[in-house]
C-alpha atoms as a PDB file:
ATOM      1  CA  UNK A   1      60.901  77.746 -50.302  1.00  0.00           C
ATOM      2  CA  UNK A   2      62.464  74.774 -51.245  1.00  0.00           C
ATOM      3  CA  UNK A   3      60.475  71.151 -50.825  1.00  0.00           C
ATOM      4  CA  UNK A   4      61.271  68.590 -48.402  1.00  0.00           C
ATOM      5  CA  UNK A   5      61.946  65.674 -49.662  1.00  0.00           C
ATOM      6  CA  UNK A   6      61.617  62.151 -47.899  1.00  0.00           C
ATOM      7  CA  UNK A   7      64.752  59.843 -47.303  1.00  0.00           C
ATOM      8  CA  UNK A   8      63.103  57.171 -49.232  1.00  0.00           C
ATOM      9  CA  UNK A   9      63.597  57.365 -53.321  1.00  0.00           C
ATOM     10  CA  UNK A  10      62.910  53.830 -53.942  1.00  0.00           C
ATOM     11  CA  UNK A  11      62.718  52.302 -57.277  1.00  0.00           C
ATOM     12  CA  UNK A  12      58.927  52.703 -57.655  1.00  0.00           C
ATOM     13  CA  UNK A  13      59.452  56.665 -57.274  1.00  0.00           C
ATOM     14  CA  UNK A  14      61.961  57.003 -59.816  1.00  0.00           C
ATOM     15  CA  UNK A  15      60.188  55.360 -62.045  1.00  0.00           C
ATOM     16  CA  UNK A  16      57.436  57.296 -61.682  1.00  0.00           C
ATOM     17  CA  UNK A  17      59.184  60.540 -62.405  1.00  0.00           C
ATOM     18  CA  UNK A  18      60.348  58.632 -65.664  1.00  0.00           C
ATOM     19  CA  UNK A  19      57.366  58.179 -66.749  1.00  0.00           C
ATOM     20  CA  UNK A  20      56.244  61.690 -65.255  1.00  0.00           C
ATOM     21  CA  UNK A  21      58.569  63.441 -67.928  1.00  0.00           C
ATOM     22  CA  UNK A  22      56.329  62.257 -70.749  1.00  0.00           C
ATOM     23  CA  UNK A  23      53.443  63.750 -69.212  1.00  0.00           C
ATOM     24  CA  UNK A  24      51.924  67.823 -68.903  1.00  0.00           C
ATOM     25  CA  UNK A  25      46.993  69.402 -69.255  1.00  0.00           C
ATOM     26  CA  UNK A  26      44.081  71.943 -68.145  1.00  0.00           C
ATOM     27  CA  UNK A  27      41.019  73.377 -68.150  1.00  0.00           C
ATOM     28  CA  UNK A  28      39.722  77.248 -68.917  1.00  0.00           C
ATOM     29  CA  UNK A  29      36.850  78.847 -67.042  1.00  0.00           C
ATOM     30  CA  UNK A  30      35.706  75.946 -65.107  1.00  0.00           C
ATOM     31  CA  UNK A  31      35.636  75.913 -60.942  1.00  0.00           C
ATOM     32  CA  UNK A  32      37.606  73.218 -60.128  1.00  0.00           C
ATOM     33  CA  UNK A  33      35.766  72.743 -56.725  1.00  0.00           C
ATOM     34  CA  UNK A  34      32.031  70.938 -57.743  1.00  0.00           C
ATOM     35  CA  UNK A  35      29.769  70.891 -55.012  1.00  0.00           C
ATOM     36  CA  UNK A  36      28.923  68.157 -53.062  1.00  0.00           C
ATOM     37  CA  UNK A  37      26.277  66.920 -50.709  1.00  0.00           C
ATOM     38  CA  UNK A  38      27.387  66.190 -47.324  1.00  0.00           C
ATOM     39  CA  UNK A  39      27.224  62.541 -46.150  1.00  0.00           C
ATOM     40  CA  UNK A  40      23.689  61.163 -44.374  1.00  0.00           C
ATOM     41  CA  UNK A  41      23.766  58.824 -41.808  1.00  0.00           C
ATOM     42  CA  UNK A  42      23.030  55.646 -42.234  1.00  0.00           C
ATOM     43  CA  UNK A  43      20.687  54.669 -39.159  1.00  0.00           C
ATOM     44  CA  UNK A  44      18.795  56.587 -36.597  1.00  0.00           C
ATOM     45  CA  UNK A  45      21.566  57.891 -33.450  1.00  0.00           C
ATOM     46  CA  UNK A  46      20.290  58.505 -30.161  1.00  0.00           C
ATOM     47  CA  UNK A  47      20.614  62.164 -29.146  1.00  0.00           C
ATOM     48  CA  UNK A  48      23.810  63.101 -27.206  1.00  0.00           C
ATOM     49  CA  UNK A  49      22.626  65.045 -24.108  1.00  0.00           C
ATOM     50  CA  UNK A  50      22.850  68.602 -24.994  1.00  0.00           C
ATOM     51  CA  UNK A  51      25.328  70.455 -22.916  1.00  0.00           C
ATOM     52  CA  UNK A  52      24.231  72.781 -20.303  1.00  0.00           C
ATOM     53  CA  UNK A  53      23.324  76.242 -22.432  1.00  0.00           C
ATOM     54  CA  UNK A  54      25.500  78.380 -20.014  1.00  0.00           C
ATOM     55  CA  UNK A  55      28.678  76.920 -20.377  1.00  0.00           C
ATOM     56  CA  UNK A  56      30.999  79.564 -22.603  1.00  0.00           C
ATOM     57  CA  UNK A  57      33.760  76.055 -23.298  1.00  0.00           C
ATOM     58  CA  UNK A  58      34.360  76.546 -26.991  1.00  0.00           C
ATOM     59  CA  UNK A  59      37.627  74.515 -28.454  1.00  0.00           C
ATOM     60  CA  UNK A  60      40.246  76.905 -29.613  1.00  0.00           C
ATOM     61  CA  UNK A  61      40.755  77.342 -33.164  1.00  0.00           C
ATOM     62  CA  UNK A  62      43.219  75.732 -34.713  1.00  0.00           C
ATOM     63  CA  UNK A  63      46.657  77.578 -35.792  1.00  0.00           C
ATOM     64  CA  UNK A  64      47.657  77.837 -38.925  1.00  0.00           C
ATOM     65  CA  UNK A  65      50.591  75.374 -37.609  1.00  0.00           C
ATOM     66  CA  UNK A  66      48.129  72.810 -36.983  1.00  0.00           C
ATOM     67  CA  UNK A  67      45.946  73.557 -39.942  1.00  0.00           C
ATOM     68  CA  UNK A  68      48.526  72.672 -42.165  1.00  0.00           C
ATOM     69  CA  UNK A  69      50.231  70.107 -40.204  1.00  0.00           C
ATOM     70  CA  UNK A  70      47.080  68.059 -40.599  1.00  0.00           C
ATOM     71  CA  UNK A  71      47.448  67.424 -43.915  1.00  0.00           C
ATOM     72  CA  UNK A  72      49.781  64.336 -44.891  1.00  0.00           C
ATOM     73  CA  UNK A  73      53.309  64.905 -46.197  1.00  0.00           C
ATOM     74  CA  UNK A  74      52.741  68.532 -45.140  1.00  0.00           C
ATOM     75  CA  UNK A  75      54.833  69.651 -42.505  1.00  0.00           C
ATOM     76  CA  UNK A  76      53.376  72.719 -39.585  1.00  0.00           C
ATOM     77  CA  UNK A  77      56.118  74.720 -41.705  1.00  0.00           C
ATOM     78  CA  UNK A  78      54.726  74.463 -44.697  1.00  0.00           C
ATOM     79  CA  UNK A  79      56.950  72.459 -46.105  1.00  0.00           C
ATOM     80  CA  UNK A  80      55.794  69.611 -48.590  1.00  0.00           C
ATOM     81  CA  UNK A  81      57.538  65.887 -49.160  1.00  0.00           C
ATOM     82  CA  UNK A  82      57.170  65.325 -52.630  1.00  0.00           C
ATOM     83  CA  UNK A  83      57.193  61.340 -52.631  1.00  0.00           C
ATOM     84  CA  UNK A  84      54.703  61.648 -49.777  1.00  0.00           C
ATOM     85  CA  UNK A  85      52.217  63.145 -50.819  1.00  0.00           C
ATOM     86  CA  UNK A  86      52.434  61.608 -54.332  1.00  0.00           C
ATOM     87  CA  UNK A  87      52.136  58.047 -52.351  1.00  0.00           C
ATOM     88  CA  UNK A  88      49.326  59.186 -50.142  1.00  0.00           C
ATOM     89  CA  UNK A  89      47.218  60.452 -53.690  1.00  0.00           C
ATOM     90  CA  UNK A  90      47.753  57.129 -55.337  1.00  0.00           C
ATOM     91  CA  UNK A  91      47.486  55.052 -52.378  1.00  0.00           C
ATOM     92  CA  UNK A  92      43.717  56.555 -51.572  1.00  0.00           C
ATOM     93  CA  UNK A  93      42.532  56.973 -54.941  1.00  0.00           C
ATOM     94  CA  UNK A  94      43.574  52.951 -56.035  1.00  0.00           C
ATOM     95  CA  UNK A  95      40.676  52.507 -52.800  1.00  0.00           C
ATOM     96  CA  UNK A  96      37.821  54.465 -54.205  1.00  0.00           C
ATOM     97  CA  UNK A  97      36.074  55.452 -56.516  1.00  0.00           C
ATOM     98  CA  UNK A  98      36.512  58.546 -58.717  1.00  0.00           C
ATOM     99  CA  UNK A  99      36.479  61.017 -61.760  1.00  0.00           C
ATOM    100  CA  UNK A 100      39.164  62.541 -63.076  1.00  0.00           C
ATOM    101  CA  UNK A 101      38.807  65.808 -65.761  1.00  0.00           C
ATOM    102  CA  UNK A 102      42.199  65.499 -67.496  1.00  0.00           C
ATOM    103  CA  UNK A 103      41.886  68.937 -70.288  1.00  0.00           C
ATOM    104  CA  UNK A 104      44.479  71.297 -71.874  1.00  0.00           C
ATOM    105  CA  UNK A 105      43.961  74.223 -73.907  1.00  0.00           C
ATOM    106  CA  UNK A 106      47.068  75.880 -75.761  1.00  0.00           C
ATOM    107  CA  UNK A 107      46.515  78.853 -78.417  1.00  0.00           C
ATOM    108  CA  UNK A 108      48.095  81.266 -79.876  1.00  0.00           C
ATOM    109  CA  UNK A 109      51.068  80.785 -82.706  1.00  0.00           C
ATOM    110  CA  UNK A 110      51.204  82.914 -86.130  1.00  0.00           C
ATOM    111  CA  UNK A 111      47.130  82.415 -85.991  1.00  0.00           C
ATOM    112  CA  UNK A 112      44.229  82.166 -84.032  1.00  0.00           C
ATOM    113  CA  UNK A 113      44.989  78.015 -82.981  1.00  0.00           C
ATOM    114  CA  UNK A 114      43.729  76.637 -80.557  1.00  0.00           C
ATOM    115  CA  UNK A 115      43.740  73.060 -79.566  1.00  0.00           C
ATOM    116  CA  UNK A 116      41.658  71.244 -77.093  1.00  0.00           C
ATOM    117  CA  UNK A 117      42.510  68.302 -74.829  1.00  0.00           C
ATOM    118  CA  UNK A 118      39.246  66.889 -73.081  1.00  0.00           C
ATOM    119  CA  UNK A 119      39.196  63.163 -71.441  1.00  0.00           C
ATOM    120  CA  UNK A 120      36.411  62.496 -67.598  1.00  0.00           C
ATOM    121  CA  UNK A 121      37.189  59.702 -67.098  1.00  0.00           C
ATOM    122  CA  UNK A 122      34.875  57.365 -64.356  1.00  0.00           C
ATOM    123  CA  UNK A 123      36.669  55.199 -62.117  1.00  0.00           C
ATOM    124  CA  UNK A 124      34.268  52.486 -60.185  1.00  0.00           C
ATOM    125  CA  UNK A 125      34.808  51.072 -56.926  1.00  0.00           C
ATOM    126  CA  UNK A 126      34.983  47.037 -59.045  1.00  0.00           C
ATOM    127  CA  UNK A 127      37.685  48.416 -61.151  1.00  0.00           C
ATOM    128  CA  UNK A 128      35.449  49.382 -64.238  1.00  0.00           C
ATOM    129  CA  UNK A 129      36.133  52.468 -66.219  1.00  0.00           C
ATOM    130  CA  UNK A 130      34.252  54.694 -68.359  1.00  0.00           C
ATOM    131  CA  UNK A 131      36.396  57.235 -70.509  1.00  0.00           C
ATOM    132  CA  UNK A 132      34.681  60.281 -72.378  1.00  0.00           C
ATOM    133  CA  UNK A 133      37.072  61.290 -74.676  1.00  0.00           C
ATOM    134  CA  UNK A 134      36.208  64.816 -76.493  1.00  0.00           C
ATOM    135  CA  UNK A 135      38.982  65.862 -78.494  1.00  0.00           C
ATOM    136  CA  UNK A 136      38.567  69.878 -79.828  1.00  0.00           C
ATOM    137  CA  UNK A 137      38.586  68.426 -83.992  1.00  0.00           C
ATOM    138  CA  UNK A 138      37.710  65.139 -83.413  1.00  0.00           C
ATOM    139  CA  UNK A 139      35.269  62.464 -83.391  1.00  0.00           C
ATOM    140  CA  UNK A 140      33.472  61.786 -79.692  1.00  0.00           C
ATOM    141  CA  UNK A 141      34.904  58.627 -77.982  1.00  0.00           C
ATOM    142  CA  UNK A 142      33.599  56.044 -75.525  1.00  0.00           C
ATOM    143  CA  UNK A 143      35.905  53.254 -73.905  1.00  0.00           C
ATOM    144  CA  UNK A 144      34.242  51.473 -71.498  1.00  0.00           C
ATOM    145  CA  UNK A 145      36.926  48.297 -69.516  1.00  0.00           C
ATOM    146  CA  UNK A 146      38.028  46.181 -66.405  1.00  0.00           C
ATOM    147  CA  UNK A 147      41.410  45.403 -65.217  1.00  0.00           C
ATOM    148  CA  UNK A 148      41.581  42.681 -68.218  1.00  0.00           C
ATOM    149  CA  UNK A 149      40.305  44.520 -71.789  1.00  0.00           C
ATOM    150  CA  UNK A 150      37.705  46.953 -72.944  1.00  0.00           C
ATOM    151  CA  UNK A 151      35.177  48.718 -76.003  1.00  0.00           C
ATOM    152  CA  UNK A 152      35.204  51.417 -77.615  1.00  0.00           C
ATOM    153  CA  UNK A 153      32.404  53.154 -79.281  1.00  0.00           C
ATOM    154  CA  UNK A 154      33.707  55.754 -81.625  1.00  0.00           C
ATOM    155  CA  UNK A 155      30.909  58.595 -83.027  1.00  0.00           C
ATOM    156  CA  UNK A 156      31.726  60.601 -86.018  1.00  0.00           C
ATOM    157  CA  UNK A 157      29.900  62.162 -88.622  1.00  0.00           C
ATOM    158  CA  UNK A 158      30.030  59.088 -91.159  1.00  0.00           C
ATOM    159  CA  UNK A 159      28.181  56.926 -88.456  1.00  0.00           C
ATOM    160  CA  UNK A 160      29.472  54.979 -85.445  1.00  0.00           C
ATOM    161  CA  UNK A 161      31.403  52.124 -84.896  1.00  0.00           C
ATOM    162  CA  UNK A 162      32.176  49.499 -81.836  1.00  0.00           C
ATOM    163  CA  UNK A 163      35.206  47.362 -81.399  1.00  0.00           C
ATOM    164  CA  UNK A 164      37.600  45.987 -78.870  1.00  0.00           C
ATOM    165  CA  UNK A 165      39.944  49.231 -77.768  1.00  0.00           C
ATOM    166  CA  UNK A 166      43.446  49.353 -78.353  1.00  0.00           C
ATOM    167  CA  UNK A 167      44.870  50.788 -74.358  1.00  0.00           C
ATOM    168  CA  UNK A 168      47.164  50.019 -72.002  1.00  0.00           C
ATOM    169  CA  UNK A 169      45.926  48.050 -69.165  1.00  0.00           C
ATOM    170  CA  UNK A 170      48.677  47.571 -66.623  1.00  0.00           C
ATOM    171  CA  UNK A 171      47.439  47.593 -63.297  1.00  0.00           C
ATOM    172  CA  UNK A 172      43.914  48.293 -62.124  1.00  0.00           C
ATOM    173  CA  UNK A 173      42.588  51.420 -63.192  1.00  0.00           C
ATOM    174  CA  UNK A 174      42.017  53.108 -59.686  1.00  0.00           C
ATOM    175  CA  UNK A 175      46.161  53.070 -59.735  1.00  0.00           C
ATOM    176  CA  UNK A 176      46.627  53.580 -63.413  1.00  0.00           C
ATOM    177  CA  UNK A 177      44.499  57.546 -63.653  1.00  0.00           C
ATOM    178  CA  UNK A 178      45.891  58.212 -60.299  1.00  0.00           C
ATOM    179  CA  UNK A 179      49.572  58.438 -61.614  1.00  0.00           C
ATOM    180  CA  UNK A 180      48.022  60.270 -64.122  1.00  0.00           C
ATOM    181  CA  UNK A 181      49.278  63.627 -62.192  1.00  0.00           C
ATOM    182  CA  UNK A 182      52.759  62.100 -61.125  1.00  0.00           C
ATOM    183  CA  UNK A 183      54.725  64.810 -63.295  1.00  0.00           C
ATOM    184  CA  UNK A 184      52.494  67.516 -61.265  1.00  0.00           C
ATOM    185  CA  UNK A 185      53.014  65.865 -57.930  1.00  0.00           C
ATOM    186  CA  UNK A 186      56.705  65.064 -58.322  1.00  0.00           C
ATOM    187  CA  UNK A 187      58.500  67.523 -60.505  1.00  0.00           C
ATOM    188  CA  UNK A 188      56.443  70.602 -59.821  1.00  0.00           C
ATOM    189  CA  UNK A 189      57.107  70.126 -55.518  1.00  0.00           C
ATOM    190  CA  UNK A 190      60.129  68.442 -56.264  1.00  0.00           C
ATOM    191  CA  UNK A 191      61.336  72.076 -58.107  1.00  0.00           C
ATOM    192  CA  UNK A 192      60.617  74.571 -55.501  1.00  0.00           C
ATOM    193  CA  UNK A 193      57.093  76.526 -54.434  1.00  0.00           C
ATOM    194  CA  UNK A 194      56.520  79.838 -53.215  1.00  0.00           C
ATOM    195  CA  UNK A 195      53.868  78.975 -50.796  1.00  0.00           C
ATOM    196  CA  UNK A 196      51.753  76.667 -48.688  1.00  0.00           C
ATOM    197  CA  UNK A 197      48.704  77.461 -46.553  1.00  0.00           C
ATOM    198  CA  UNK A 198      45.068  76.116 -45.979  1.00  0.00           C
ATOM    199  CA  UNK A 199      42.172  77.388 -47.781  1.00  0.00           C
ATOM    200  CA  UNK A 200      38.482  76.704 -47.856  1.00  0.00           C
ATOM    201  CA  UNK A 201      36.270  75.516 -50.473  1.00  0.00           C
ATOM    202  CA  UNK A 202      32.655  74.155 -49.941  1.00  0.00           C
ATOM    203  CA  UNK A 203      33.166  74.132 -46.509  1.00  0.00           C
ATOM    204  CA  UNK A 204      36.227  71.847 -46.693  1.00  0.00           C
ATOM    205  CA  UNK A 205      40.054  72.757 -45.563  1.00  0.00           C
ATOM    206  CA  UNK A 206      42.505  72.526 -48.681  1.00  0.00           C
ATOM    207  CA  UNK A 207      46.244  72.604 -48.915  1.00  0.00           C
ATOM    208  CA  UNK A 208      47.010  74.951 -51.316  1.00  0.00           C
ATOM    209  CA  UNK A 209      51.170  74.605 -53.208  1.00  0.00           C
ATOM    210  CA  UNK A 210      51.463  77.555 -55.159  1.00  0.00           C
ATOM    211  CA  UNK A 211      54.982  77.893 -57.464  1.00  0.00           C
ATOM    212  CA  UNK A 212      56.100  79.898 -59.963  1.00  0.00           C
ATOM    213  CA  UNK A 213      59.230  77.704 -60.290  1.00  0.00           C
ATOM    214  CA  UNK A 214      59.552  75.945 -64.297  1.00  0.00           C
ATOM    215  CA  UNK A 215      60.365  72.736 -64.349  1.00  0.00           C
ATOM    216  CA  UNK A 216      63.292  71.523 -65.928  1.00  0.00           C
ATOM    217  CA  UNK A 217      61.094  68.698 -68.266  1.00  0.00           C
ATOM    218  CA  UNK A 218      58.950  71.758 -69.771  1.00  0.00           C
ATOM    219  CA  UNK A 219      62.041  73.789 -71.336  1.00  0.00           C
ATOM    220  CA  UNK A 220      64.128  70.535 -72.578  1.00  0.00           C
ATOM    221  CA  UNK A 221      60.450  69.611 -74.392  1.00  0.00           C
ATOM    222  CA  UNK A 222      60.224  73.338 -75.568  1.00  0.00           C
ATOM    223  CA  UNK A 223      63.867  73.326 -76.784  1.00  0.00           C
ATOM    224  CA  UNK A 224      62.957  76.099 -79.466  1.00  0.00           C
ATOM    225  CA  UNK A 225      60.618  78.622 -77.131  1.00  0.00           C
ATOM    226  CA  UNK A 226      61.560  80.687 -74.180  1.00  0.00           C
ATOM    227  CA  UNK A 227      58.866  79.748 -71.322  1.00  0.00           C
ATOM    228  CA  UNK A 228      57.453  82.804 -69.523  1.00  0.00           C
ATOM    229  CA  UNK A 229      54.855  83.227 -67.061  1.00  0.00           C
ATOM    230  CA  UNK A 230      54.708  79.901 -65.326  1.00  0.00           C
ATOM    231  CA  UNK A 231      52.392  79.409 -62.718  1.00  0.00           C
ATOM    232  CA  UNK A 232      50.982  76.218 -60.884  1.00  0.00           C
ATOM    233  CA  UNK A 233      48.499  75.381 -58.443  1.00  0.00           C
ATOM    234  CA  UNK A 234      47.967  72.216 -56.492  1.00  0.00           C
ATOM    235  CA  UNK A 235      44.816  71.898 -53.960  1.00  0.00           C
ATOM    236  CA  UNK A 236      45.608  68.754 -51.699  1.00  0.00           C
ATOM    237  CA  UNK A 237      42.302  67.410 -50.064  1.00  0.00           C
ATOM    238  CA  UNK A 238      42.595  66.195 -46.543  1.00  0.00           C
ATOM    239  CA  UNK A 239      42.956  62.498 -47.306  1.00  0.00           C
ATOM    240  CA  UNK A 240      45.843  63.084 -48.550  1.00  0.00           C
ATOM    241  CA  UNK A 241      44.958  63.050 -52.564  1.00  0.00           C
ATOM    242  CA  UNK A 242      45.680  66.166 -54.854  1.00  0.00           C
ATOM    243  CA  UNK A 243      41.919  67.430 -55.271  1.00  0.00           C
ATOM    244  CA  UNK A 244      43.070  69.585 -58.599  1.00  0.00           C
ATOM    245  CA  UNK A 245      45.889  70.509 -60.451  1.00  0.00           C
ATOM    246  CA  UNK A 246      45.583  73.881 -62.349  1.00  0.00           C
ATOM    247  CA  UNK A 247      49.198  74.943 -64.189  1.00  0.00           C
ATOM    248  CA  UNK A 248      49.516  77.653 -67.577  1.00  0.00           C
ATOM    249  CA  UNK A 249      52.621  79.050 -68.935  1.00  0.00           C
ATOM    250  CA  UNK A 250      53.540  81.086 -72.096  1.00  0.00           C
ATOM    251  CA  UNK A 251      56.283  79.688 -75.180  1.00  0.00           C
ATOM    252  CA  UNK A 252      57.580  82.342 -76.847  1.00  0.00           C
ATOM    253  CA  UNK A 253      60.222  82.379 -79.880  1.00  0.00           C
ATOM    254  CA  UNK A 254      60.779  85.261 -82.685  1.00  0.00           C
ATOM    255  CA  UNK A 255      57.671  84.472 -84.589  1.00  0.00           C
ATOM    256  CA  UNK A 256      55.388  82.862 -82.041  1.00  0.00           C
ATOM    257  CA  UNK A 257      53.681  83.365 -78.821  1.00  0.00           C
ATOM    258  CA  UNK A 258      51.793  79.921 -77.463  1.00  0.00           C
ATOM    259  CA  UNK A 259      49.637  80.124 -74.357  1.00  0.00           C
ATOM    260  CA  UNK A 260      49.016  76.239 -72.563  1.00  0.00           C
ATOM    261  CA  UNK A 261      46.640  75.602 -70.236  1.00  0.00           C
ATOM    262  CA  UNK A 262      46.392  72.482 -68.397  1.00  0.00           C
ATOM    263  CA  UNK A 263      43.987  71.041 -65.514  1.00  0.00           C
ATOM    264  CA  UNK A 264      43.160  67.948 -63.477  1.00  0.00           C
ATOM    265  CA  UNK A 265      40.584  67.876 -61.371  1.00  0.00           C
ATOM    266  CA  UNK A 266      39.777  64.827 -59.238  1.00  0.00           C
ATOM    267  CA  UNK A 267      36.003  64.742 -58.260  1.00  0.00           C
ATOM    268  CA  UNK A 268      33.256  62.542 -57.263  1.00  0.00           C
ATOM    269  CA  UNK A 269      35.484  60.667 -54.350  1.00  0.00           C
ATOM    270  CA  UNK A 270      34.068  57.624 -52.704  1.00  0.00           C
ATOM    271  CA  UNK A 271      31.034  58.420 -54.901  1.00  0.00           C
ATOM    272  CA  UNK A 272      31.620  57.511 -58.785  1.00  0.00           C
ATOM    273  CA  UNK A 273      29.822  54.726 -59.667  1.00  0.00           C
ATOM    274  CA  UNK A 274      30.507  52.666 -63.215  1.00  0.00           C
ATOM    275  CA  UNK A 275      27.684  51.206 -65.390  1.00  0.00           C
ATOM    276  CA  UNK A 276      28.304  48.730 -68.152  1.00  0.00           C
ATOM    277  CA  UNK A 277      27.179  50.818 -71.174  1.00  0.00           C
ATOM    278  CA  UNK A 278      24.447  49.186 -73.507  1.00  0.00           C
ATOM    279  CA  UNK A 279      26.608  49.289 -76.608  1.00  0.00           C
ATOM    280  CA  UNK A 280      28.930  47.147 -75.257  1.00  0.00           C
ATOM    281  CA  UNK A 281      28.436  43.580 -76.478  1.00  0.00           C
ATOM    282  CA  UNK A 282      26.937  40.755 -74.394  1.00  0.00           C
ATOM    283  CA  UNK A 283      29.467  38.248 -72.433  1.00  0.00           C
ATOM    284  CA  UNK A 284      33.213  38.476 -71.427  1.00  0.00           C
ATOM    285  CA  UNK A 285      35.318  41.531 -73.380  1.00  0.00           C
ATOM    286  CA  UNK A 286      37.297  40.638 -75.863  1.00  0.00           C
ATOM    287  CA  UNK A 287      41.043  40.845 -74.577  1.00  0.00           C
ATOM    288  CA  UNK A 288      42.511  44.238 -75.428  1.00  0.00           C
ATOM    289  CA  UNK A 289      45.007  43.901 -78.760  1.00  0.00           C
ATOM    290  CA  UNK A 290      48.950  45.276 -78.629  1.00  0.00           C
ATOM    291  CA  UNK A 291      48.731  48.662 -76.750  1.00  0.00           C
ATOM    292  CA  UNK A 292      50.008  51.622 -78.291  1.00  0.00           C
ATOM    293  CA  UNK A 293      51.312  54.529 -76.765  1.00  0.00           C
ATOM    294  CA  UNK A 294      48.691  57.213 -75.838  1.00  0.00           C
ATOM    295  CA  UNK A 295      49.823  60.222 -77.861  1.00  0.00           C
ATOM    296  CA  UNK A 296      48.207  62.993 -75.128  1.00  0.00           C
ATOM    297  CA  UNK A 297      50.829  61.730 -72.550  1.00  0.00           C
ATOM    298  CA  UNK A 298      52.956  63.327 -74.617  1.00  0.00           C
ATOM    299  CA  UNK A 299      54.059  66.705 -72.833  1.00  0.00           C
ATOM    300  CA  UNK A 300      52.831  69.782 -74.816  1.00  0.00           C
ATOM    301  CA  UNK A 301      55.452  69.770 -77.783  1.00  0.00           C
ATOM    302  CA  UNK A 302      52.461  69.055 -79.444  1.00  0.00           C
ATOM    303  CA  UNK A 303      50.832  72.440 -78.874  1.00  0.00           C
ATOM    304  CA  UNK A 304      54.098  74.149 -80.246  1.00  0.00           C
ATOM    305  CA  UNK A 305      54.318  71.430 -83.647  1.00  0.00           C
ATOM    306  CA  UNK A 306      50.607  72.252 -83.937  1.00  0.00           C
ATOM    307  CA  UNK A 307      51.134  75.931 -83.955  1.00  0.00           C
ATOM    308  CA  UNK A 308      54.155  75.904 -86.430  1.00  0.00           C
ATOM    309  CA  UNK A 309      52.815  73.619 -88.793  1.00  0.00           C
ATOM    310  CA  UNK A 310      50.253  75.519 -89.357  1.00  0.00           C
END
């Protein structure tokens, strides 16, 4: 099935798919759908009267037209605008509050290699962030910021150390780590899928996008592999965000066979909730110094160097 696509590519969406290019992560063995308590209400409601016990009115269930037609950018055919669901992710995710699991897992090459990718990262309501950074090899690390600078408390085995954090910090971070899955969103529904339908998880109705269709970005990255075996999942929530992101495929060459793994998995909605860690120093943060590029945007040519260097 091929996507539908919406009449407006505007400037902001094409340079989002830019950026998107430079961008590919997952996690292994892990339910992407946490659990979570149903909302209480906030004040005592008088009693509806109960209707009378004999009637046999019931509302008739919903199609599967309707199910899906429900969800936005989703039309009753199953068919998917790319650009509009990517908008209505970022648009409701830059109002709340969330948590984003950002992992990848690749292994394989002339050895047992694996490599590990492992950022949560706790978006408040104010704007505050709290990143967990957990490397597979590398020391633990803690950045805690606002819209204007932020710490970082780095723990590794010859002791621990705070200091102002070298980041990017353009635009407020409810925005910034919902682009996060804008390669996903755009390129993999932008590509083709094989199919759309509604699902249930917890008690909630997903969207689920299921394709088997490679991207164009992943082989021009993996310019010496043959990619096999792609697969990707998207679960759209019915707000309109992408709930999780789940996508694996296989690099293969004459010498090597590389498995990648990547997840994203958008949780806590509405219900994250930011507190200034006590390491970080009393009064204003120190303004951030020259960001850098963050090297784990890069897409997963590093899971192929790692393998043949080794």
């Amino acid at each position: 099935m091929s996507p539908a696509v919406g009449p407006d590519r505007g400037e902001r969406r094409g340079s989002a798919l830019l950026a998107a290019t430079a961008l590919l992560v997952v996690l292994a063995g892990c339910s992407v759908f946490a659990g979570g308590g149903e909302p209480t209400p906030a004040e005592t409601v008088t009693p509806a009267p109960v209707p009378d016990s004999a009637s046999t009115d019931t509302p008739p269930a919903a199609t599967p037209r309707e199910r899906l037609a429900a969800f936005p950018a989703v039309s009753a055919d199953g068919e998917v605008n790319a650009s509009g669901l990517y908008a209505a992710h970022v648009a409701h995710l830059s109002a709340h509050s969330y948590t984003l699991s950002w992992e990848r897992r690749t292994a394989g090459g002339s050895g047992a290699i694996t490599r590990e990718y492992d950022r949560r990262i706790a978006v408040g309501a104010d704007g505050t962030f709290l990143i967990r950074n957990e490397d597979g090899g590398t020391n633990l690390t803690l950045t805690y910021g606002d819209r204007k600078s932020a710490y970082q408390r780095v723990v590794s085995p010859s002791g621990t150390a705070v200091s102002p954090a070298t980041m990017r910090l353009t635009g407020p971070a409810g925005q910034r780590y919902a682009e996060a899955v804008s390669f996903e969103v755009l390129m993999f529904v932008e590509t083709g899928y094989d199919s759309v339908d509604v699902v249930t998880r917890g008690g909630r109705p997903y969207a689920r996008i299921v394709s088997d269709h490679v991207p164009p970005a992943i082989p021009e990255t993996y310019s010496a592999y043959a990619v096999h075996d792609f697969r990707a999942t998207l679960w759209v929530a019915p707000e309109g965000y992408v709930r999780a992101v789940h996508y694996e495929f296989v690099l293969r060459n004459v010498d090597e066979r590389i498995a990648v793994e990547w997840r994203y998995t958008y949780d806590r909605v509405g219900e994250t909730t930011v507190e200034r860690p006590e390491w970080v120093p009393d009064g204003a943060l120190t303004p951030s110094p020259t960001p850098t590029a963050d090297p784990a945007r890069v897409p997963p040519e590093t899971a192929a160097n790692a393998s043949a260097d080794a």
